[in-house]
C-alpha atoms as a PDB file:
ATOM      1  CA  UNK A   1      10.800  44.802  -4.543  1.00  0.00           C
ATOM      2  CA  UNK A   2      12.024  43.158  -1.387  1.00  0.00           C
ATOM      3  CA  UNK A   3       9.176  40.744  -1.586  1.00  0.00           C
ATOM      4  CA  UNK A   4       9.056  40.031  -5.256  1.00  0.00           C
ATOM      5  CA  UNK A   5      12.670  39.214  -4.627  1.00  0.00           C
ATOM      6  CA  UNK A   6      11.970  36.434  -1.328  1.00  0.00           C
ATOM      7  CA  UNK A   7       9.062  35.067  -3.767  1.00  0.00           C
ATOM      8  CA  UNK A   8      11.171  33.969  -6.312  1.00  0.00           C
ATOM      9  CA  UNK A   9      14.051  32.824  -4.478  1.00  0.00           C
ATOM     10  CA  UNK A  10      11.226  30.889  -2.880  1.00  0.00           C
ATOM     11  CA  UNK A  11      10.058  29.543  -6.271  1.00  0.00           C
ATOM     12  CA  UNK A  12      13.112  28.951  -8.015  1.00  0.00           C
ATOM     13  CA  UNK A  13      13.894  26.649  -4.703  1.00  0.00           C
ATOM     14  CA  UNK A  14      10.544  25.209  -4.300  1.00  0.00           C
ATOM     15  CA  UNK A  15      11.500  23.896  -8.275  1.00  0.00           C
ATOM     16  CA  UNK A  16      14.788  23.073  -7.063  1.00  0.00           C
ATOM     17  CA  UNK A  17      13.649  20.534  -4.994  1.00  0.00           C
ATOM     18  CA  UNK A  18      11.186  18.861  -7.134  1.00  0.00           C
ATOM     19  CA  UNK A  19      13.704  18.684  -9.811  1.00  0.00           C
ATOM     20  CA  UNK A  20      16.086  17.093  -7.380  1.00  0.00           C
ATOM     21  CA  UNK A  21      13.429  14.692  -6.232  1.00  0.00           C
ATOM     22  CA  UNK A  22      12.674  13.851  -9.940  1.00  0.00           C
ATOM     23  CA  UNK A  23      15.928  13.174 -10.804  1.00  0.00           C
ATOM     24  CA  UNK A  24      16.820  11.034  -8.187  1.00  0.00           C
ATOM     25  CA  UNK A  25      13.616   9.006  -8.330  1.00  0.00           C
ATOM     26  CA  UNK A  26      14.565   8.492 -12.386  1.00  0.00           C
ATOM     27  CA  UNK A  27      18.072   7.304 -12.079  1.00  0.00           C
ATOM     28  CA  UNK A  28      17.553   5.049  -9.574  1.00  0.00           C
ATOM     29  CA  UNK A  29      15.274   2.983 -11.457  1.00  0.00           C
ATOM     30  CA  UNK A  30      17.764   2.480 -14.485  1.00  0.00           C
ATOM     31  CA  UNK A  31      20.905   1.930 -11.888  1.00  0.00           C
ATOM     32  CA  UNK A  32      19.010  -0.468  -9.958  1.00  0.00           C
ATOM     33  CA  UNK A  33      18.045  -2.640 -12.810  1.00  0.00           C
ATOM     34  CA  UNK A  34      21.984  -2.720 -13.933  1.00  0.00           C
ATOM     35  CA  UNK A  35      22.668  -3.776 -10.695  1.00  0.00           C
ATOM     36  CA  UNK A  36      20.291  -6.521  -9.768  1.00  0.00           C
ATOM     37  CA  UNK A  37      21.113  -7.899 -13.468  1.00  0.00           C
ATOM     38  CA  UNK A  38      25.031  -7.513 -13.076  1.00  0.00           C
ATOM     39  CA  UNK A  39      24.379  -9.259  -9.643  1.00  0.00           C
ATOM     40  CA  UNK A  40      22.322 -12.090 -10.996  1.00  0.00           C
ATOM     41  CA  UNK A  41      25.095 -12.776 -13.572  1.00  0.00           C
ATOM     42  CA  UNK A  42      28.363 -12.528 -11.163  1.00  0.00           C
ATOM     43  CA  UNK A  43      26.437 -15.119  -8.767  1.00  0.00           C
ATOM     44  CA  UNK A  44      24.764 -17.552 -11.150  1.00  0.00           C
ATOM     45  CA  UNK A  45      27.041 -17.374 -14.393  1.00  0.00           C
ATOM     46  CA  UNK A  46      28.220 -20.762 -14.110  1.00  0.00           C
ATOM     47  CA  UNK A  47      24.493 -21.854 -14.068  1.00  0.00           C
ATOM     48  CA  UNK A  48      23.430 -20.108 -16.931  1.00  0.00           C
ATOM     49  CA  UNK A  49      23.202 -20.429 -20.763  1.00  0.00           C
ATOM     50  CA  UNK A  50      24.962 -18.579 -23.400  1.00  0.00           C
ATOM     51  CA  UNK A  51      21.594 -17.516 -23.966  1.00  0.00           C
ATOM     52  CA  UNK A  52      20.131 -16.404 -20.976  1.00  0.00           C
ATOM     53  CA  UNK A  53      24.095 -14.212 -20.128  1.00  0.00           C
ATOM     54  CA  UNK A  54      23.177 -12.636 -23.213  1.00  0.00           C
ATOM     55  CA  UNK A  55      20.066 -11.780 -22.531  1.00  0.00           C
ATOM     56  CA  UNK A  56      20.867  -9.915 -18.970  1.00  0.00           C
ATOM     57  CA  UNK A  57      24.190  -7.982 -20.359  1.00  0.00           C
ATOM     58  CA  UNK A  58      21.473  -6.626 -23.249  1.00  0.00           C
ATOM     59  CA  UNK A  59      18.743  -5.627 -20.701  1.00  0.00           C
ATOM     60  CA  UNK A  60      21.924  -3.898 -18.732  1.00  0.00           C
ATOM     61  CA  UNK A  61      23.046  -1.916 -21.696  1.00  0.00           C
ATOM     62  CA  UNK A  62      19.086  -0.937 -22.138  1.00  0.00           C
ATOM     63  CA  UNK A  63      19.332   0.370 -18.534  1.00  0.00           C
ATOM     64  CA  UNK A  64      22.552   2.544 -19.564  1.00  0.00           C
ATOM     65  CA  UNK A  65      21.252   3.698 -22.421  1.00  0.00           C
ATOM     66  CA  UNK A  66      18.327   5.123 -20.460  1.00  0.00           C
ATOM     67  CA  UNK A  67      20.537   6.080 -18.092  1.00  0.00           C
ATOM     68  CA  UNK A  68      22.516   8.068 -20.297  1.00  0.00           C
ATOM     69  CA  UNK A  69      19.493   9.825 -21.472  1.00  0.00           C
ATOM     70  CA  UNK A  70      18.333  10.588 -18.193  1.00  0.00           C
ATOM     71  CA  UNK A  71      21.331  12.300 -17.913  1.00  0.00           C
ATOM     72  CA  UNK A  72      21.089  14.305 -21.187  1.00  0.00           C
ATOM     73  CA  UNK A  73      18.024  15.311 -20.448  1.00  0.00           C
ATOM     74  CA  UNK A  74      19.590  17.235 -17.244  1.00  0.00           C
ATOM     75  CA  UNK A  75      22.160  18.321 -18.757  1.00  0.00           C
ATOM     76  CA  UNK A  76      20.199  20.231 -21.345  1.00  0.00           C
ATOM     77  CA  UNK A  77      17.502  21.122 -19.162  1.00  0.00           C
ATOM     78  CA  UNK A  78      20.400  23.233 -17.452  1.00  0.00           C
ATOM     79  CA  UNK A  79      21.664  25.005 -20.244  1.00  0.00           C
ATOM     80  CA  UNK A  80      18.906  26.219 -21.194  1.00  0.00           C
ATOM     81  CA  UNK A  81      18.019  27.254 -18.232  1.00  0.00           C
ATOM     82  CA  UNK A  82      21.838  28.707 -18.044  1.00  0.00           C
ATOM     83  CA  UNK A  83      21.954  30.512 -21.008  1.00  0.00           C
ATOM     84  CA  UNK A  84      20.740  33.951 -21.376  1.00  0.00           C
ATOM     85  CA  UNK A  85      20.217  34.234 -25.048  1.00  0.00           C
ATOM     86  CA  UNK A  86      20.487  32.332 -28.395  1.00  0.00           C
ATOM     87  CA  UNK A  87      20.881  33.428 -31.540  1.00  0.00           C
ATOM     88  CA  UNK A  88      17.585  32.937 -32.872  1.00  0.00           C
ATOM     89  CA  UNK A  89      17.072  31.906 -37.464  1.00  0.00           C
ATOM     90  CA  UNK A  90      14.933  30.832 -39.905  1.00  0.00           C
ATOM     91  CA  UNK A  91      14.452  26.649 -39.426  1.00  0.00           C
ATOM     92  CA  UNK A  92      14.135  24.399 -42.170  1.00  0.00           C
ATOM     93  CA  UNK A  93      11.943  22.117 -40.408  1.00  0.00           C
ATOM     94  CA  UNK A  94      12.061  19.038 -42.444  1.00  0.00           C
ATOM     95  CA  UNK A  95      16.099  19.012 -41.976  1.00  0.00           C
ATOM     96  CA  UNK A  96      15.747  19.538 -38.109  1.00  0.00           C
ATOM     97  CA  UNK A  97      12.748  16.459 -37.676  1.00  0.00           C
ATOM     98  CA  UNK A  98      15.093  14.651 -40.082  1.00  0.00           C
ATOM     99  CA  UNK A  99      17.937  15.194 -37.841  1.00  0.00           C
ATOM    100  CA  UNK A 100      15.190  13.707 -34.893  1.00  0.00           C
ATOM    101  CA  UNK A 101      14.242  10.818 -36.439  1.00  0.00           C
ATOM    102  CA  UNK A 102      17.880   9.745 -37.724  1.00  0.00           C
ATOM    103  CA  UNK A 103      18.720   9.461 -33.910  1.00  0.00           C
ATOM    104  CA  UNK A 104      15.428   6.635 -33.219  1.00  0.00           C
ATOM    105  CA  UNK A 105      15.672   4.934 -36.810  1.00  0.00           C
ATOM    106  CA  UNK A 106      16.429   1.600 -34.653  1.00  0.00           C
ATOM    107  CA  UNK A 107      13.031   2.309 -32.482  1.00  0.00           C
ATOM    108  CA  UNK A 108      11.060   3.314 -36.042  1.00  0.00           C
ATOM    109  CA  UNK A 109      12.302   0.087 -37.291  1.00  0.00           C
ATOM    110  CA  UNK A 110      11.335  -2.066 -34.226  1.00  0.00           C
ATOM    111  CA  UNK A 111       7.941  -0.341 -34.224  1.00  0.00           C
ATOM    112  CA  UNK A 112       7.300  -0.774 -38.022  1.00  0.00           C
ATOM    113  CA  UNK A 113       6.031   2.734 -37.487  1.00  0.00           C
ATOM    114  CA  UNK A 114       4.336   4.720 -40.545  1.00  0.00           C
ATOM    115  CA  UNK A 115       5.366   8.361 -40.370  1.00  0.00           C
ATOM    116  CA  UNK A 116       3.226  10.993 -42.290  1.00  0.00           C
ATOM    117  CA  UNK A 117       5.021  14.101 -43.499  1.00  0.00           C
ATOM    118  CA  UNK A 118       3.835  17.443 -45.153  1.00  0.00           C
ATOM    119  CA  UNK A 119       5.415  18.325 -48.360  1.00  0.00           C
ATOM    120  CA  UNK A 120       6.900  21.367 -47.147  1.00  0.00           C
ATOM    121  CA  UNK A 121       6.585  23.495 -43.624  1.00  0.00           C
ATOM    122  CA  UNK A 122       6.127  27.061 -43.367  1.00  0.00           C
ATOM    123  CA  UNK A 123       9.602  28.710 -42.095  1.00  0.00           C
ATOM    124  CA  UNK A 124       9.360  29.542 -38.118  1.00  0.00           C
ATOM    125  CA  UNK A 125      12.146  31.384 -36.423  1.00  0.00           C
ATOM    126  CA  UNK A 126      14.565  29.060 -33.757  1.00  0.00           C
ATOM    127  CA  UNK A 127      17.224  27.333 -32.884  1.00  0.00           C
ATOM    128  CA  UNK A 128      17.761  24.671 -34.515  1.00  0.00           C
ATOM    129  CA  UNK A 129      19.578  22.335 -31.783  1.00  0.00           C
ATOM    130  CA  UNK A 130      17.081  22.751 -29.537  1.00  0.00           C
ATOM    131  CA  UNK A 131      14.152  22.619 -31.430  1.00  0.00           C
ATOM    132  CA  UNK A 132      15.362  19.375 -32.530  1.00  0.00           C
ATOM    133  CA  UNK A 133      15.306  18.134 -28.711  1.00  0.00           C
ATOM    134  CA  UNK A 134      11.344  19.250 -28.608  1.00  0.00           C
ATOM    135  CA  UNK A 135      10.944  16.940 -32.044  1.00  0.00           C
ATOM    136  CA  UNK A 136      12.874  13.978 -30.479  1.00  0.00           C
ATOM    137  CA  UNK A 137      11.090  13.930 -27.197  1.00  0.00           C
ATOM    138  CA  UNK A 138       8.038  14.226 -29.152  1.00  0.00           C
ATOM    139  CA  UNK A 139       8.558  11.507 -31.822  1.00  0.00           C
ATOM    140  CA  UNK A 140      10.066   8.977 -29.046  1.00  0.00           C
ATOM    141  CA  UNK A 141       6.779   9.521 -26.588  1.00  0.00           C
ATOM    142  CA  UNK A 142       4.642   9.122 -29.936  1.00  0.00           C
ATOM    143  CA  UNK A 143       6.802   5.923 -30.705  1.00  0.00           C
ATOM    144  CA  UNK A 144       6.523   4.344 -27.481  1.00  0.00           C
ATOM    145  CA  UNK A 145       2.756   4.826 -26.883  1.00  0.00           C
ATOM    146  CA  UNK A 146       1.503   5.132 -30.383  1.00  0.00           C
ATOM    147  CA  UNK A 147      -0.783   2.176 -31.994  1.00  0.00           C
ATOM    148  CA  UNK A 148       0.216  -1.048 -32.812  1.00  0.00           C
ATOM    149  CA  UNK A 149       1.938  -0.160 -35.300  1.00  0.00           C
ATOM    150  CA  UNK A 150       2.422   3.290 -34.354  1.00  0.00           C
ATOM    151  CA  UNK A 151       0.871   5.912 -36.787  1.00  0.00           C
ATOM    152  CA  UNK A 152       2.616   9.159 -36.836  1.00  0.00           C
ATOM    153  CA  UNK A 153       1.759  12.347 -38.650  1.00  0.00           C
ATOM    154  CA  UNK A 154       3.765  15.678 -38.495  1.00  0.00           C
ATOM    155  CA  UNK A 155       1.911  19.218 -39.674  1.00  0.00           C
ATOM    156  CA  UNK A 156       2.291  22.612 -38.902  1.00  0.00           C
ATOM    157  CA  UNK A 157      -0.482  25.324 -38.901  1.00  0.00           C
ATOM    158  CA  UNK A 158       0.440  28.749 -39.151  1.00  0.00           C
ATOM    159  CA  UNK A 159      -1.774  31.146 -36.597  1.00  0.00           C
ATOM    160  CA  UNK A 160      -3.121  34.600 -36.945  1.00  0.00           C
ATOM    161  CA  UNK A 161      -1.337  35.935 -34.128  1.00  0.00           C
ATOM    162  CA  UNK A 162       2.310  35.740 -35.871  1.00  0.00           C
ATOM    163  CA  UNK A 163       3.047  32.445 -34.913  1.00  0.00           C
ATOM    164  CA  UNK A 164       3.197  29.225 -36.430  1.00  0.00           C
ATOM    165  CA  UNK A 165       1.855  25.709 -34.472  1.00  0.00           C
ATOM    166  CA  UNK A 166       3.972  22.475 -35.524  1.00  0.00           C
ATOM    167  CA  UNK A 167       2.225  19.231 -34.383  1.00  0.00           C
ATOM    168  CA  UNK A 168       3.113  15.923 -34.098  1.00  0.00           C
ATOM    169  CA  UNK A 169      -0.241  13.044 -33.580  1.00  0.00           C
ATOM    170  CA  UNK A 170      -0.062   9.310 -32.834  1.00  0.00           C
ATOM    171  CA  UNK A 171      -2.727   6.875 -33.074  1.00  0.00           C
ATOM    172  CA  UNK A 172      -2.437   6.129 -29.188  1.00  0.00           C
ATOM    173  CA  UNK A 173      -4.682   5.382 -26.485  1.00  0.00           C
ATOM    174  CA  UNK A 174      -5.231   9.090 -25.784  1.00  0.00           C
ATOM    175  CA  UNK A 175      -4.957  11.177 -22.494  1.00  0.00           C
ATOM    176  CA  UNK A 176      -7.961  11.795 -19.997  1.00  0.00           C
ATOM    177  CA  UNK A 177      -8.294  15.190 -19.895  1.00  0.00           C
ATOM    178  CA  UNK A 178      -7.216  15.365 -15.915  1.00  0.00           C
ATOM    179  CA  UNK A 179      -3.742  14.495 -16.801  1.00  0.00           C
ATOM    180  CA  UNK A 180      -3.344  16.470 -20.090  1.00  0.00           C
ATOM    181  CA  UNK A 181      -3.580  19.341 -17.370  1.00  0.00           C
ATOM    182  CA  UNK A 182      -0.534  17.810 -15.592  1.00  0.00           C
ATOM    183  CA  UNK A 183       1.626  16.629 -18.397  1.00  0.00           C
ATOM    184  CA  UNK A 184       3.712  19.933 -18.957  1.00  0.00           C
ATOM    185  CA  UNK A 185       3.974  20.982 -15.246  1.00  0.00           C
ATOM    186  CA  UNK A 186       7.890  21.121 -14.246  1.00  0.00           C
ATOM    187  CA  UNK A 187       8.555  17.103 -13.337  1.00  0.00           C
ATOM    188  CA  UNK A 188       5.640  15.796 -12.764  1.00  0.00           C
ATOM    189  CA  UNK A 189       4.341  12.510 -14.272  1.00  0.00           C
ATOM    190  CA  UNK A 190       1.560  11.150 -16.557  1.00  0.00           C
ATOM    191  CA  UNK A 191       0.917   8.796 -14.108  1.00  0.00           C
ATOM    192  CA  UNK A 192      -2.955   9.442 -14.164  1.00  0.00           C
ATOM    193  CA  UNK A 193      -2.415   8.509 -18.056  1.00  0.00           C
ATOM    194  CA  UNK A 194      -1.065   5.083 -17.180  1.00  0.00           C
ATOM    195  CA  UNK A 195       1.949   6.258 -19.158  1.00  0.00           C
ATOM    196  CA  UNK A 196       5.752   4.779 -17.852  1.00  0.00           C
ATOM    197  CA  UNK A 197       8.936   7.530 -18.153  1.00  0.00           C
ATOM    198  CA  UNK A 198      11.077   9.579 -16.928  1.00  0.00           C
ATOM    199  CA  UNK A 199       9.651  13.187 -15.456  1.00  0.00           C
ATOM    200  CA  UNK A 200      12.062  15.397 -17.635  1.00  0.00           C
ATOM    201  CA  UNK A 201      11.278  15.161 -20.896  1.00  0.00           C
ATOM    202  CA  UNK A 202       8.266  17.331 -21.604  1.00  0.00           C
ATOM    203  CA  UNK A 203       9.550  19.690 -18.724  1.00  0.00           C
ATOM    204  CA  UNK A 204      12.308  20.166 -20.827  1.00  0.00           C
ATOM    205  CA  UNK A 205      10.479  20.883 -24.180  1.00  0.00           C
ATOM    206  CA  UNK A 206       8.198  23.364 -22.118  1.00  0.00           C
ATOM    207  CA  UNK A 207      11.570  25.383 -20.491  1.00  0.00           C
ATOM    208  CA  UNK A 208      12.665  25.024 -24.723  1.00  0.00           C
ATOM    209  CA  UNK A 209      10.002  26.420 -26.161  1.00  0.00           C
ATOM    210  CA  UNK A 210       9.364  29.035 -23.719  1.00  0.00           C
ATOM    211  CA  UNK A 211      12.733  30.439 -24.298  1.00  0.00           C
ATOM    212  CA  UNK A 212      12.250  30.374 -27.978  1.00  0.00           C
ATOM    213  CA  UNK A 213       8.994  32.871 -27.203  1.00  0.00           C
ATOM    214  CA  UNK A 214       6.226  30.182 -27.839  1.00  0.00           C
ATOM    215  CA  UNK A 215       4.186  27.848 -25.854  1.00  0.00           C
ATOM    216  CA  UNK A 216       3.410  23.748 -25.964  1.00  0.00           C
ATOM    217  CA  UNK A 217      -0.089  21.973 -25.871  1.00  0.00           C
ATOM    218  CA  UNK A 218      -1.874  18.370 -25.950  1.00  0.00           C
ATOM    219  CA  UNK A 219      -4.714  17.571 -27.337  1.00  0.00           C
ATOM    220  CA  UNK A 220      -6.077  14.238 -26.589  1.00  0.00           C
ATOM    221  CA  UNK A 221      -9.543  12.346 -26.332  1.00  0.00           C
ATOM    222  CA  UNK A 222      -9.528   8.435 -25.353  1.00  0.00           C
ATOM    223  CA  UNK A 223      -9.011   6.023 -28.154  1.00  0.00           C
ATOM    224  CA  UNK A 224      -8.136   8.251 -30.478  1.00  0.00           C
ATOM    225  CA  UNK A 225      -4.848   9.244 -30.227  1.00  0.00           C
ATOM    226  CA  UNK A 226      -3.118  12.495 -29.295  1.00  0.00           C
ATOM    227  CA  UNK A 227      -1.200  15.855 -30.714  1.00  0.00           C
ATOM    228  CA  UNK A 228       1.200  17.739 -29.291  1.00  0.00           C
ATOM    229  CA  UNK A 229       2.184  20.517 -30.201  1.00  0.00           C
ATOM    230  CA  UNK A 230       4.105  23.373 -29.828  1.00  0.00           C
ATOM    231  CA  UNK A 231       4.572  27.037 -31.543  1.00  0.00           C
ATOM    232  CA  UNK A 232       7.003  29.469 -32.407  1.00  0.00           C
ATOM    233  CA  UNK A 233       7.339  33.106 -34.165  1.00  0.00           C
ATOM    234  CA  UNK A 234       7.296  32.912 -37.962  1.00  0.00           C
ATOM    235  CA  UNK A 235       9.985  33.801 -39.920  1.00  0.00           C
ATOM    236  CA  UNK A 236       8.180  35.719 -42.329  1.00  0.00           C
ATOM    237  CA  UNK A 237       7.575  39.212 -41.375  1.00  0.00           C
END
């Protein structure tokens, strides 16, 4: 008992200090940006276009917008980690990706993106606020390294073993199969996948999903794209 005990104090502060590494190795990159381009417009505003001021205050609201998500992302990541239990019922799915996409319409927009729905999806017990985090960090990684224009298709396919897989595939680069290993570890990095971001995101949908009593996946093969996925219980008994 006494051992069980010293290895997970052991692992919970191994984790502890990658997630403290992770975090402060993502918000420095966002608060250094606002500060070099703050500093560049305090010292040389009297030399610079309307234009060009313009420019550098939007790139320094990008970086506090990114910033602020950063920070959401650690925020949520601790409660669920905090709480104990949530009350778990049956999802209409299409409302809760709705919700999701209604918060990146400006990125959909930029992107041109075509998004593929299903008619209907089979009814999966959750909850629905953070289910809706999984679907957001899914739809904005699909966004940002989808095609040109990105091509994204949602589906669920309902498993013999009581649960029911919901996907989401782009028509992306892919993932070599070395990092699709990596990519749900607790804050680590697609690095190896040449892919730019901050560590917490997918850590996050794996600590969601988990909780909610399923499990997430990638599937991926080079130039043709990649779906992730994850799964949870079905509502139908």
């Amino acid at each position: 008992m006494m051992r069980r005990h010293t290895d997970e104090l052991r692992e919970r502060n191994e984790e502890l200090d990658a997630f403290a590494h992770t975090v402060a190795h993502d918000l420095k990159n966002p608060i250094a940006s606002m500060m070099g381009f703050a500093s560049l417009v305090l010292n040389y505003y009297d030399r610079m276009d309307a234009e060009r001021v313009k420019e550098y205050l939007q790139l320094i609201v990008d970086s506090g917008y990114k910033l602020k998500q950063i920070i959401n992302s650690i925020l949520l990541l601790a409660g669920v980690t905090r709480q104990e239990q949530v009350q778990l019922a049956p999802l209409d799915m299409g409302d809760v990706i709705y919700s999701a996409q209604s918060r990146m319409l400006t990125m959909i927009e930029e992107t041109q993106a075509q998004i593929v729905m299903p008619q209907r999806f089979p009814v999966a017990m959750g909850y629905a606020p953070w289910v809706e985090e999984v679907w957001a960090n899914y739809l904005s990684n699909a966004l940002k390294y989808g095609g040109t224009p990105p091509r994204i298709e949602f589906g669920a396919t309902p498993l013999k073993n009581g649960q029911i897989r919901f996907w989401i595939k782009d028509n992306g680069m892919g993932i070599e199969s070395d990092a699709q290993e990596k990519i749900f570890l607790p804050f680590t990095r697609m690095s190896q996948a040449k892919i730019e971001g901050h560590g917490l995101g997918l850590s996050v949908v794996q600590r969601i999903v988990e909780r909610l009593g399923g499990v997430v996946g990638v599937e991926s093969e080079i130039g043709k794209g990649s779906r992730f996925y994850f799964t949870l219980p079905t509502a139908e008994g």
